[in-house]
PDB file of N, CA and C in Angstrom:
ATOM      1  N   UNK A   1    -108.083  41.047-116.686  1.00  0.00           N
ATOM      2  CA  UNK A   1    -108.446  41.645-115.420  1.00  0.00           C
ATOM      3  C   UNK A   1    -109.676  42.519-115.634  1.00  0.00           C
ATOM      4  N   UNK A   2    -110.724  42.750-114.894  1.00  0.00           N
ATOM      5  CA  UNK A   2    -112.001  42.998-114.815  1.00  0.00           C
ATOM      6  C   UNK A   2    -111.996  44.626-114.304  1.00  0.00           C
ATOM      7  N   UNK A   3    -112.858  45.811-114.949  1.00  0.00           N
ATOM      8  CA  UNK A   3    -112.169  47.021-115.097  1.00  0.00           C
ATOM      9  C   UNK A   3    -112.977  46.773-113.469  1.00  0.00           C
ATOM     10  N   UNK A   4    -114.512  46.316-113.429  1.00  0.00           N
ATOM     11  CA  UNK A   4    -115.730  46.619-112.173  1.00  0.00           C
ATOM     12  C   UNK A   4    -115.602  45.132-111.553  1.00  0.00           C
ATOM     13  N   UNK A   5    -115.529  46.002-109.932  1.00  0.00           N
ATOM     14  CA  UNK A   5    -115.802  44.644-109.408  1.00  0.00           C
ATOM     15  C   UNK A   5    -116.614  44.776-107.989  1.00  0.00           C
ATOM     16  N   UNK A   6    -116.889  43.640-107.638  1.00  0.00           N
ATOM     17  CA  UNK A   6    -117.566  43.345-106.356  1.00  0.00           C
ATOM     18  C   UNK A   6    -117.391  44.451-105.395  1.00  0.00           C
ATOM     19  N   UNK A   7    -118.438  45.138-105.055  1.00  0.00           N
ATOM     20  CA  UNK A   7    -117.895  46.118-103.943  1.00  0.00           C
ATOM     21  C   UNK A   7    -117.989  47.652-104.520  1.00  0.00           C
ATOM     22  N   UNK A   8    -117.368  47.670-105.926  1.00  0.00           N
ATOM     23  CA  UNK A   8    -116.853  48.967-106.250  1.00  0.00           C
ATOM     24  C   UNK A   8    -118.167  49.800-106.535  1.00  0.00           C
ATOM     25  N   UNK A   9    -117.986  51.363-106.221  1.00  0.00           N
ATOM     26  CA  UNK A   9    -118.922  51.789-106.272  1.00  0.00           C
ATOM     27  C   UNK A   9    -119.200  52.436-107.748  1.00  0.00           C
ATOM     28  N   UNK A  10    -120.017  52.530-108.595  1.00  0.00           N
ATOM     29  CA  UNK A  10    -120.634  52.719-109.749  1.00  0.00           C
ATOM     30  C   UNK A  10    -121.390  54.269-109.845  1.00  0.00           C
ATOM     31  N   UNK A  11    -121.020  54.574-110.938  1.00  0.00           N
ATOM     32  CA  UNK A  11    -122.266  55.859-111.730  1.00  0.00           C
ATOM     33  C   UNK A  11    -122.625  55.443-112.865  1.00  0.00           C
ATOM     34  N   UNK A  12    -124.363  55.148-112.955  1.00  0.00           N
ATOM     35  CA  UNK A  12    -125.244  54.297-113.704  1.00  0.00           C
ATOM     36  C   UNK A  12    -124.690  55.249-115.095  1.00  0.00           C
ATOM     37  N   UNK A  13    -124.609  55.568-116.337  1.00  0.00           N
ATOM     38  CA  UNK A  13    -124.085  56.235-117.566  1.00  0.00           C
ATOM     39  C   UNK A  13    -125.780  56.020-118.524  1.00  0.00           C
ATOM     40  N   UNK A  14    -126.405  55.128-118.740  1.00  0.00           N
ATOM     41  CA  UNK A  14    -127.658  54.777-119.557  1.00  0.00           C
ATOM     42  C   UNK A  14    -128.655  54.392-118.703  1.00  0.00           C
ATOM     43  N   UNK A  15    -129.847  54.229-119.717  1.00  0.00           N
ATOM     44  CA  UNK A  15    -130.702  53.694-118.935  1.00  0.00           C
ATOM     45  C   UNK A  15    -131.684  54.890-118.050  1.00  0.00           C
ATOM     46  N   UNK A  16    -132.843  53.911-117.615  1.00  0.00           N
ATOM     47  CA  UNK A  16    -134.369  54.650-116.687  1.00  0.00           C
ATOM     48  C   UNK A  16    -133.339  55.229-115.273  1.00  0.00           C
ATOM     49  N   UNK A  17    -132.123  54.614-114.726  1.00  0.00           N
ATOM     50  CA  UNK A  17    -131.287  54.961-113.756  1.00  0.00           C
ATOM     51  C   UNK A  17    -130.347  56.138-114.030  1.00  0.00           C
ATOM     52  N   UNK A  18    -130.161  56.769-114.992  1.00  0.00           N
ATOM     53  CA  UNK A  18    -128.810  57.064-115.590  1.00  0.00           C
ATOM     54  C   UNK A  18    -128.635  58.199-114.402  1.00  0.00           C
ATOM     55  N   UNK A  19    -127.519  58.358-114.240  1.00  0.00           N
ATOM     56  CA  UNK A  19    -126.968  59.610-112.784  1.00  0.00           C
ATOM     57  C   UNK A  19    -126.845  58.890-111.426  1.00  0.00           C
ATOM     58  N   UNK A  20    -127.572  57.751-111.332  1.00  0.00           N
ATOM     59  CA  UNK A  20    -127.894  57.366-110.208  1.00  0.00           C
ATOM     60  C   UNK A  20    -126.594  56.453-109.541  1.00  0.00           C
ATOM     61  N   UNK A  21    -126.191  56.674-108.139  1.00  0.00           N
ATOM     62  CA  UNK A  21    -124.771  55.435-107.912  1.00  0.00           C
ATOM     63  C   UNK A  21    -125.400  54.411-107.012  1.00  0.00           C
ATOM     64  N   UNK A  22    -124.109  53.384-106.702  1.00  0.00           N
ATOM     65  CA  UNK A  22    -124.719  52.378-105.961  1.00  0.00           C
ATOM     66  C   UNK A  22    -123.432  51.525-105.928  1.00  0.00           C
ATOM     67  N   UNK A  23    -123.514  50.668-104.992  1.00  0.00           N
ATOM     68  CA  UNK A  23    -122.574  49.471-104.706  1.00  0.00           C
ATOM     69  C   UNK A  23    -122.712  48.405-105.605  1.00  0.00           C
ATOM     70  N   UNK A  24    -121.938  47.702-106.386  1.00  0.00           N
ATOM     71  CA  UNK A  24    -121.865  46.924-106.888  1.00  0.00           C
ATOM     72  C   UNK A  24    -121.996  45.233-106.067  1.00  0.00           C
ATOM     73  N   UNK A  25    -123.285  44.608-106.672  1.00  0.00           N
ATOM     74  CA  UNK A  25    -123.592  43.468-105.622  1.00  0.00           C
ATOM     75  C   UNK A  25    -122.683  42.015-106.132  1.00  0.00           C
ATOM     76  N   UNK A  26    -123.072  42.071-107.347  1.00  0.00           N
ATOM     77  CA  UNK A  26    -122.383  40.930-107.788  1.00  0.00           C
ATOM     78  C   UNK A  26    -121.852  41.052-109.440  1.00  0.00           C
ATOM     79  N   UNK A  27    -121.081  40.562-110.553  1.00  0.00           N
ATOM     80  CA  UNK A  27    -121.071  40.542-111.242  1.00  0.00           C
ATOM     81  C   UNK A  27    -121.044  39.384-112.038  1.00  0.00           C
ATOM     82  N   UNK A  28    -121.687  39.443-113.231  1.00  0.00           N
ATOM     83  CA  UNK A  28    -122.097  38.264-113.670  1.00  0.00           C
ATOM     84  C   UNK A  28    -121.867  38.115-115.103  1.00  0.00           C
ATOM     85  N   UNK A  29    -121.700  36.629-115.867  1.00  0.00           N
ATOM     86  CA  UNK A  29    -121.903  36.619-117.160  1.00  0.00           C
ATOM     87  C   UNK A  29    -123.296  36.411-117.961  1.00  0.00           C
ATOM     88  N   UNK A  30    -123.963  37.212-118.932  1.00  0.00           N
ATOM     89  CA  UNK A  30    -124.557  37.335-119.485  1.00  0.00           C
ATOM     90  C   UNK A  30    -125.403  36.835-120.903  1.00  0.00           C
ATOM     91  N   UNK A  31    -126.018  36.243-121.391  1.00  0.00           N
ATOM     92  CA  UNK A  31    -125.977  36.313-123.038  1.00  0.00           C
ATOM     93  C   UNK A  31    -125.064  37.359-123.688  1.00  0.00           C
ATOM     94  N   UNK A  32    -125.604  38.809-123.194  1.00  0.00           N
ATOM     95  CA  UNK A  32    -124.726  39.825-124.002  1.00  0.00           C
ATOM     96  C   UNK A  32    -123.196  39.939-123.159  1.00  0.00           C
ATOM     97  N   UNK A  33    -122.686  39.765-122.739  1.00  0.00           N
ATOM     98  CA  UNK A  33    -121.683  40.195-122.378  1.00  0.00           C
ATOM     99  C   UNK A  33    -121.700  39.981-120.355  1.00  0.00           C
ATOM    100  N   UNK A  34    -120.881  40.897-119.739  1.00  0.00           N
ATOM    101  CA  UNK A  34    -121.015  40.721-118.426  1.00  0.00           C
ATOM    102  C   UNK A  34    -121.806  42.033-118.211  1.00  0.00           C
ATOM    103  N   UNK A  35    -122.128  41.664-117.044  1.00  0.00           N
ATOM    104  CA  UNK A  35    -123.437  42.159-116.570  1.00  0.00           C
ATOM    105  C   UNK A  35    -123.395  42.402-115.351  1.00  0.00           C
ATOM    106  N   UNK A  36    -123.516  44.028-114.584  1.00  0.00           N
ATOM    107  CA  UNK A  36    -123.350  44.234-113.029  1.00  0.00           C
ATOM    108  C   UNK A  36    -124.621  44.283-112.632  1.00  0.00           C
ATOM    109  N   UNK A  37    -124.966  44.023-111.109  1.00  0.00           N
ATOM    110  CA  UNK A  37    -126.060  43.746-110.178  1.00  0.00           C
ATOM    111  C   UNK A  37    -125.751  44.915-109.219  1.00  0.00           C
ATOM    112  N   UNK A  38    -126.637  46.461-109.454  1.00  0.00           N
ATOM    113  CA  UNK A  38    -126.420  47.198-108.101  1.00  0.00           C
ATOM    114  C   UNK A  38    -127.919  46.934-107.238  1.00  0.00           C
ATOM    115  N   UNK A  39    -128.089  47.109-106.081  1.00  0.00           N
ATOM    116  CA  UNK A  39    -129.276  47.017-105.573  1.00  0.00           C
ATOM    117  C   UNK A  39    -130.120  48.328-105.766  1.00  0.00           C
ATOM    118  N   UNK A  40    -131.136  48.279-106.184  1.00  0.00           N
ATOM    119  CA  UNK A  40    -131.813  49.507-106.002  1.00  0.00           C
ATOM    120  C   UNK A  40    -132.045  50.190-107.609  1.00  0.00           C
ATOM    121  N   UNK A  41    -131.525  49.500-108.285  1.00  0.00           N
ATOM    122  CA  UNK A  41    -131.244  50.312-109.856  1.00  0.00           C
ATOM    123  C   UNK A  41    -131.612  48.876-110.493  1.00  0.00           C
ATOM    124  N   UNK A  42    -131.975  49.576-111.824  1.00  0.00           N
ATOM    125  CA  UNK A  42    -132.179  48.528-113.132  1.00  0.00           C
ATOM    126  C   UNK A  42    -133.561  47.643-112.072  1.00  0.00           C
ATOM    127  N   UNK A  43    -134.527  47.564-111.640  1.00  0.00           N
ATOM    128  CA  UNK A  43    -135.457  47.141-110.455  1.00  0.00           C
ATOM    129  C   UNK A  43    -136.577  46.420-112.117  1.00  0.00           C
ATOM    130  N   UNK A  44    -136.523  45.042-111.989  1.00  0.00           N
ATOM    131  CA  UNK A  44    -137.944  44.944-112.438  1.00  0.00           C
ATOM    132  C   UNK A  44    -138.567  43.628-111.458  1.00  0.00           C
ATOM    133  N   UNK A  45    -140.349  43.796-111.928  1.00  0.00           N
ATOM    134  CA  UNK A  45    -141.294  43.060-111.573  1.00  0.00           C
ATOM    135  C   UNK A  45    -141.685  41.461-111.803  1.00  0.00           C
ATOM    136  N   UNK A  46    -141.141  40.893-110.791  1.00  0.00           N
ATOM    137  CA  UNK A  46    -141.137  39.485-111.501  1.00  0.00           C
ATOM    138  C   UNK A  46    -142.544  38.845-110.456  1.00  0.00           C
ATOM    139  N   UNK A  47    -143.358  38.526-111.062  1.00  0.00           N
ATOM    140  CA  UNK A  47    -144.643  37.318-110.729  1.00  0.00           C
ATOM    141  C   UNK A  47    -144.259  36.381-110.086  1.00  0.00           C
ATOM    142  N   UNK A  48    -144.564  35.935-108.708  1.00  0.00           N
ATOM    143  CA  UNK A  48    -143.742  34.536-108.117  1.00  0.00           C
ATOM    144  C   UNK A  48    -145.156  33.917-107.534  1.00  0.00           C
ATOM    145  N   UNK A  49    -145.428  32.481-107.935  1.00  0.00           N
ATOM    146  CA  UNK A  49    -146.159  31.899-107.414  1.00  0.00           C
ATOM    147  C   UNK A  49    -145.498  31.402-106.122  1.00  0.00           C
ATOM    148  N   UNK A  50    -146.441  30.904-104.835  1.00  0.00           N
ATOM    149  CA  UNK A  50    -146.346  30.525-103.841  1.00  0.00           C
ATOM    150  C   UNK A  50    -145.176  28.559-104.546  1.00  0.00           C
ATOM    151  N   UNK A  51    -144.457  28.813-103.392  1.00  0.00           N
ATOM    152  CA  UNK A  51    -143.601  27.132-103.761  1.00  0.00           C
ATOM    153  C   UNK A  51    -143.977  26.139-103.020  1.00  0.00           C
ATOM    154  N   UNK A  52    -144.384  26.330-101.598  1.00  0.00           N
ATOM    155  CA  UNK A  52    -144.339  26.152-100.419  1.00  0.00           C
ATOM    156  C   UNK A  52    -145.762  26.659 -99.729  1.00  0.00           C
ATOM    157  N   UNK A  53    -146.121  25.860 -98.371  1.00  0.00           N
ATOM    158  CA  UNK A  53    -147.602  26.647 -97.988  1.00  0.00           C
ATOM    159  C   UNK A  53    -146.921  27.465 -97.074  1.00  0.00           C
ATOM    160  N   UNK A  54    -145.628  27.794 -96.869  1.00  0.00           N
ATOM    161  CA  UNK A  54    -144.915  29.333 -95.847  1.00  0.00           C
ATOM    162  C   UNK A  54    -144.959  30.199 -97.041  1.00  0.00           C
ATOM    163  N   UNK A  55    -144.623  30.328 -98.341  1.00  0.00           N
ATOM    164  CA  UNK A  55    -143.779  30.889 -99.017  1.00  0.00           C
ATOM    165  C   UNK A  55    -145.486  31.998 -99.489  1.00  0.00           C
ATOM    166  N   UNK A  56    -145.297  33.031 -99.402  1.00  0.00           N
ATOM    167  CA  UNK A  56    -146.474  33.699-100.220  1.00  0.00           C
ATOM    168  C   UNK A  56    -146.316  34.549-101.592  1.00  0.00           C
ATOM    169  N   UNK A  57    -147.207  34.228-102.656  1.00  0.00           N
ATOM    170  CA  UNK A  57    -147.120  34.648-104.124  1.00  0.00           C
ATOM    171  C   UNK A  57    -147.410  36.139-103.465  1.00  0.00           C
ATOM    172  N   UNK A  58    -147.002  36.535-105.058  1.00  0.00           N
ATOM    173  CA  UNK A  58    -146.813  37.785-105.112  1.00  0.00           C
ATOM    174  C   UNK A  58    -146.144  38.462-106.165  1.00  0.00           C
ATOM    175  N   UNK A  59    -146.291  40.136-105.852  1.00  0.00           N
ATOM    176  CA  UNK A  59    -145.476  40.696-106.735  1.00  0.00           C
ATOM    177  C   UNK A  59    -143.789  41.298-106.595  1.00  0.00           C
ATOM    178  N   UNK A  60    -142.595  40.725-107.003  1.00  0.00           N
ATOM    179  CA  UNK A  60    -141.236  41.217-106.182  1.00  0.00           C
ATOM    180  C   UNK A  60    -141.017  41.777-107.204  1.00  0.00           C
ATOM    181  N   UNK A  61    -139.838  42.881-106.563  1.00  0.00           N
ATOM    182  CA  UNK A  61    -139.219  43.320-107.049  1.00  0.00           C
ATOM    183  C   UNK A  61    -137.502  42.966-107.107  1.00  0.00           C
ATOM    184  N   UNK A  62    -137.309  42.506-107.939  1.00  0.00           N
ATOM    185  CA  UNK A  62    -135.654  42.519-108.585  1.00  0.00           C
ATOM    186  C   UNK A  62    -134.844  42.934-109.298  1.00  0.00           C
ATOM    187  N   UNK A  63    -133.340  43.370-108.932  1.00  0.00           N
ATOM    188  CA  UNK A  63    -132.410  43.404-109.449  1.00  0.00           C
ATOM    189  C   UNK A  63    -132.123  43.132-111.032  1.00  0.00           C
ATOM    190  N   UNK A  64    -131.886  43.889-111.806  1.00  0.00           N
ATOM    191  CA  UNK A  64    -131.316  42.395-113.220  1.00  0.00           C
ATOM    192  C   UNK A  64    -130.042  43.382-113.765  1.00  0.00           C
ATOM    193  N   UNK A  65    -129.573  42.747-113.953  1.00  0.00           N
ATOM    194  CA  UNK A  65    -128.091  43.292-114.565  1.00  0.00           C
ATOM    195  C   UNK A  65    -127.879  44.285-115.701  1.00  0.00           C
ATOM    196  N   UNK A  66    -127.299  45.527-115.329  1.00  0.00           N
ATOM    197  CA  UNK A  66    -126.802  46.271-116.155  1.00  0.00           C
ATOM    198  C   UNK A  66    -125.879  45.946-117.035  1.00  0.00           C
ATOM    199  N   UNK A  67    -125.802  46.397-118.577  1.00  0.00           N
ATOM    200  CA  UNK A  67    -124.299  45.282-119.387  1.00  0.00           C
ATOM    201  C   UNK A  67    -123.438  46.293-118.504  1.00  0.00           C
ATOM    202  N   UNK A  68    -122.047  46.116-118.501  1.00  0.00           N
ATOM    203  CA  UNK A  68    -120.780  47.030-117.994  1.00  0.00           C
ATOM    204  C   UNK A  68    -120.447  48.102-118.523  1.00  0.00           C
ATOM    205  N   UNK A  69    -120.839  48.322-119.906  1.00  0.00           N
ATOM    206  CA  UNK A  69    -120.293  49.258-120.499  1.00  0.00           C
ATOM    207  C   UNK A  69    -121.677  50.548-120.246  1.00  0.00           C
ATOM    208  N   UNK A  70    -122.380  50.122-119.870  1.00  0.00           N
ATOM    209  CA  UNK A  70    -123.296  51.671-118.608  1.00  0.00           C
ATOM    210  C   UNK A  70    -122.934  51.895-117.657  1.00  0.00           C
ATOM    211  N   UNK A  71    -121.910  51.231-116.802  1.00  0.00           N
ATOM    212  CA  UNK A  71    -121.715  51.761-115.690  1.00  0.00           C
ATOM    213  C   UNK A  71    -120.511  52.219-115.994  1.00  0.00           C
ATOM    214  N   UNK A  72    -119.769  53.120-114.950  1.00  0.00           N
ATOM    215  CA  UNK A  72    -118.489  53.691-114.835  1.00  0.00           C
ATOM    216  C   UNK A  72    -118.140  54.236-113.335  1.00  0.00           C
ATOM    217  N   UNK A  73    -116.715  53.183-113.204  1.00  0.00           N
ATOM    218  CA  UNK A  73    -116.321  53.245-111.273  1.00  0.00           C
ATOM    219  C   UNK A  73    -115.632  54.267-111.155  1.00  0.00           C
ATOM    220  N   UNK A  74    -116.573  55.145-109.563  1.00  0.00           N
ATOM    221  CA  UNK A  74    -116.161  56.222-109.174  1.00  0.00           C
ATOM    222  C   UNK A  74    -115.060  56.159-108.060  1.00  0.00           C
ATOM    223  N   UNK A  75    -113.866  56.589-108.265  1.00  0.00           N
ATOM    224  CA  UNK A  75    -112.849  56.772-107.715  1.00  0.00           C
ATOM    225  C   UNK A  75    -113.129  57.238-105.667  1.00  0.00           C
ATOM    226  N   UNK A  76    -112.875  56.190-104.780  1.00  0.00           N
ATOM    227  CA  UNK A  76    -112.884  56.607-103.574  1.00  0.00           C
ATOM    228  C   UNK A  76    -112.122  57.690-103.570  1.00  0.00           C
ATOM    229  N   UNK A  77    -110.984  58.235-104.111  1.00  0.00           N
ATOM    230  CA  UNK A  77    -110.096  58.987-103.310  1.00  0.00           C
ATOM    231  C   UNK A  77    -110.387  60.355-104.024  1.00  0.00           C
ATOM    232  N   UNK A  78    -110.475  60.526-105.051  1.00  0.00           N
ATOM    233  CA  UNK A  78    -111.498  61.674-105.928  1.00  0.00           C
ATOM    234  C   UNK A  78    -113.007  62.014-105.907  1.00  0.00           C
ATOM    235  N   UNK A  79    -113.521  60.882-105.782  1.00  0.00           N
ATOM    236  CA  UNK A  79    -115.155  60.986-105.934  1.00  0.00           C
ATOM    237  C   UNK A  79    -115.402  61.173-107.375  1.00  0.00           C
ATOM    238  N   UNK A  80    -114.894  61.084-108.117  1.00  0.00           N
ATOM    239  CA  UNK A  80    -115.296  61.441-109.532  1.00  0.00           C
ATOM    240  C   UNK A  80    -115.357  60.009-110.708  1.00  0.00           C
ATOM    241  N   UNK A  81    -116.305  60.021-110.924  1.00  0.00           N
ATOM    242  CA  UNK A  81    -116.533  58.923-112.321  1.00  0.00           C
ATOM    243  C   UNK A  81    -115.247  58.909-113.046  1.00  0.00           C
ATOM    244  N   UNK A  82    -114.559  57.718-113.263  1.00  0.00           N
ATOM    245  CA  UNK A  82    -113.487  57.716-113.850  1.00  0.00           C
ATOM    246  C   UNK A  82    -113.421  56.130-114.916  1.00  0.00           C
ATOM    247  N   UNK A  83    -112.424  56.172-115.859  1.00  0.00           N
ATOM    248  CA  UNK A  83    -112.156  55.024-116.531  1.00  0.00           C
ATOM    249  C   UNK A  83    -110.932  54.778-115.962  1.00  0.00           C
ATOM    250  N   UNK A  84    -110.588  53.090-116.014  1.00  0.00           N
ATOM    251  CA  UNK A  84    -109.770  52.380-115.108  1.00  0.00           C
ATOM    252  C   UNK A  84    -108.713  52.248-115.768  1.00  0.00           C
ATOM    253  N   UNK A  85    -107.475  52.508-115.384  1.00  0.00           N
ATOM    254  CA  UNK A  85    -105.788  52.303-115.920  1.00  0.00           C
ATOM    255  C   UNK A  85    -105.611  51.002-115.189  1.00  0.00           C
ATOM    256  N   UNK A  86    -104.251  50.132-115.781  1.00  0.00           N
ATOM    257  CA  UNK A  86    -104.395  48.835-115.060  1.00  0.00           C
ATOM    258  C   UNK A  86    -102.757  49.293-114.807  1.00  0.00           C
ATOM    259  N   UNK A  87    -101.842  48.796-113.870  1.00  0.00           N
ATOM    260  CA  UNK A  87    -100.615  49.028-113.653  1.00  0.00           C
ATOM    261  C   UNK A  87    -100.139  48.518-112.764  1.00  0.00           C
ATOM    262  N   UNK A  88     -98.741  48.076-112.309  1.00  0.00           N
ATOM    263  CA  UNK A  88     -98.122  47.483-111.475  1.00  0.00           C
ATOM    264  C   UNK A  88     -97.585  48.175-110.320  1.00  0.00           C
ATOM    265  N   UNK A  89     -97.525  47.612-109.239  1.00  0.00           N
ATOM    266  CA  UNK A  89     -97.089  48.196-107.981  1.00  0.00           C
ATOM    267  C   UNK A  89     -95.621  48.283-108.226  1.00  0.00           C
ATOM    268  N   UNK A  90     -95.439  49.487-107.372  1.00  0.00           N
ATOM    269  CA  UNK A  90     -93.676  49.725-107.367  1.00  0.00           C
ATOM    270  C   UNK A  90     -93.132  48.636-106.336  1.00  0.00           C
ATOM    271  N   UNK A  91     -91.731  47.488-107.268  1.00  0.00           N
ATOM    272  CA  UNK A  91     -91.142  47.377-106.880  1.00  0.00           C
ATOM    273  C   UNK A  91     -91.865  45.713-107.177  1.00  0.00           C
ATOM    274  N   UNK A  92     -93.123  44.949-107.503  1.00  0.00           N
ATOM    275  CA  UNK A  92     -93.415  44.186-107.575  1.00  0.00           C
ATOM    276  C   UNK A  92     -93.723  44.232-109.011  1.00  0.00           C
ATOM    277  N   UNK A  93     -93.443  43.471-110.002  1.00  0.00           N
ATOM    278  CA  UNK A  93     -93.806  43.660-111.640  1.00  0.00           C
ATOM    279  C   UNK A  93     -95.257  42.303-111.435  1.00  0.00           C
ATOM    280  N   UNK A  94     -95.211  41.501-110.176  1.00  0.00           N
ATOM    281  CA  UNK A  94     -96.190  40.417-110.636  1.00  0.00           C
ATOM    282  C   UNK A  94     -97.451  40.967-110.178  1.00  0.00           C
ATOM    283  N   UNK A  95     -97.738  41.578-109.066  1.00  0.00           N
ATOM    284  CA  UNK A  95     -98.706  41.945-108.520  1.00  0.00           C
ATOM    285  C   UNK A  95     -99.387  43.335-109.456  1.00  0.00           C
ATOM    286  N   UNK A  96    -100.674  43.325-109.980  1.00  0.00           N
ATOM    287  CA  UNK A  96    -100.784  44.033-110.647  1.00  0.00           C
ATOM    288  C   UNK A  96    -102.014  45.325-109.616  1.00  0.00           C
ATOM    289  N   UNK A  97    -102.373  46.737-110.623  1.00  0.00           N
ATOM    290  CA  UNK A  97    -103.275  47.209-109.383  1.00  0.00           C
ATOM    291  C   UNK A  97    -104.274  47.770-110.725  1.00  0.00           C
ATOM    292  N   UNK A  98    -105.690  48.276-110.077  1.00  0.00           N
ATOM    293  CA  UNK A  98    -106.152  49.205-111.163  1.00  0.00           C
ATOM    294  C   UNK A  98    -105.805  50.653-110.281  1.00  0.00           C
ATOM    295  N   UNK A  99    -106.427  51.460-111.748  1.00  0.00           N
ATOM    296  CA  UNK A  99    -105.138  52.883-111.393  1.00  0.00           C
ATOM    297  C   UNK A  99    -106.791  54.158-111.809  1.00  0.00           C
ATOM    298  N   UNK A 100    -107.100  55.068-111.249  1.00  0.00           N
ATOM    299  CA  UNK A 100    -107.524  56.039-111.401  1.00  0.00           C
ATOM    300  C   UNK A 100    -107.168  56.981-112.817  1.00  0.00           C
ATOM    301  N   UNK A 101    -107.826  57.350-113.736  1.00  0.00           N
ATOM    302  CA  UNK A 101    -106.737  57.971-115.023  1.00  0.00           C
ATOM    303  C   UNK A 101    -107.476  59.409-114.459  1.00  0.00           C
ATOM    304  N   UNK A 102    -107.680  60.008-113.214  1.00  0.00           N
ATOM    305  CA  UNK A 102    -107.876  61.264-112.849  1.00  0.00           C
ATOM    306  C   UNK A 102    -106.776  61.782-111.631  1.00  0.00           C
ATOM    307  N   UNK A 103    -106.903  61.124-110.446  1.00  0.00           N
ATOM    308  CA  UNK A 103    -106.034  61.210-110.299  1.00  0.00           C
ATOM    309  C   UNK A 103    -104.964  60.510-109.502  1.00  0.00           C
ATOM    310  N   UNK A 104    -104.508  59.163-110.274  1.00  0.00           N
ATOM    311  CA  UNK A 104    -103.668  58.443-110.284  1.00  0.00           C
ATOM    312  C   UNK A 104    -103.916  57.460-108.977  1.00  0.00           C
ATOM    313  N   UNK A 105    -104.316  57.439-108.136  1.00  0.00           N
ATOM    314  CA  UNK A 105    -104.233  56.986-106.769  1.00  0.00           C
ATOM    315  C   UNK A 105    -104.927  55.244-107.421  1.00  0.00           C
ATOM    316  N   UNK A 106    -104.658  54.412-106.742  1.00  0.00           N
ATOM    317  CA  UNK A 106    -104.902  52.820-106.988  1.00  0.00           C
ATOM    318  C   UNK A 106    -105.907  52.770-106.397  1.00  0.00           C
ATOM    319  N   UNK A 107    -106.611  52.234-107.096  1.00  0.00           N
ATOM    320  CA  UNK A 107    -108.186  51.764-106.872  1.00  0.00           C
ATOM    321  C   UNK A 107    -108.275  50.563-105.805  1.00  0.00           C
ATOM    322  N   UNK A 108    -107.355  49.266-105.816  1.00  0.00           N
ATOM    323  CA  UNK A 108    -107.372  48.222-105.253  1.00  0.00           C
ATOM    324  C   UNK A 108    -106.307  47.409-105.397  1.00  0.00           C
ATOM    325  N   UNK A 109    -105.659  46.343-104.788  1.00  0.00           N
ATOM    326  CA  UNK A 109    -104.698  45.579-105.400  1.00  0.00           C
ATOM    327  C   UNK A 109    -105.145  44.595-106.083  1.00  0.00           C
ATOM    328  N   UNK A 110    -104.806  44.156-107.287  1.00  0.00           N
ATOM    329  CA  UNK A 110    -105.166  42.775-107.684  1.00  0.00           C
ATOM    330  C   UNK A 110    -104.021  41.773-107.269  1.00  0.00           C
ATOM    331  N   UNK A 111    -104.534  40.471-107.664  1.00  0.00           N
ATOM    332  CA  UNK A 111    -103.014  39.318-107.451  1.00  0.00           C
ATOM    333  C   UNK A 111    -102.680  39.583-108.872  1.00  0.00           C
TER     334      UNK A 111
END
């Protein structure tokens, strides 16, 4: 089970971003490992020639993936940067949840 996911909101830990938060866009696998996509952070310059006579070259700016182990998900119900407990809902042993290790409240349900 995956500590970061789609949606969850992030505090950048390394890096030209470090302090900085953001929504988590997508997550991805990597050469090094997995790798999160926030918008607005980790930003580099990629060269795009024209593809198309609509399409115009230029200079963009993109996204590229942070490894996971720089980011760290901040708890909605605390607000505070936290590391993720994994644990089961009362009364269901199959359904599993992640867990806040500040203060306790469930992050989300998993299946």
């Amino acid at each position: 089970m995956a500590n970061v996911k789609k949606g969850d909101t992030v505090l950048v830990l390394a890096g030209k971003d470090r302090g900085k938060r953001g929504t988590v866009e997508r997550v991805e696998r990597t050469k090094r490992g997995l790798g999160v996509v926030v918008p607005g952070i980790n930003m580099a310059k990629k060269h795009q020639r024209p593809r198309t006579r609509t399409q115009q070259a230029g200079i963009m700016d993109l996204p590229i993936p942070l490894h996971v182990s720089n980011v760290m998900v901040v708890c909605p119900s605390c607000d505070k940067p936290t590391r993720v407990a994994h644990g089961h809902l009362e009364g269901d042993e199959k359904r599993r949840v992640r867990v806040c290790k500040h203060c306790g409240e469930q992050l989300e349900v998993v299946k």
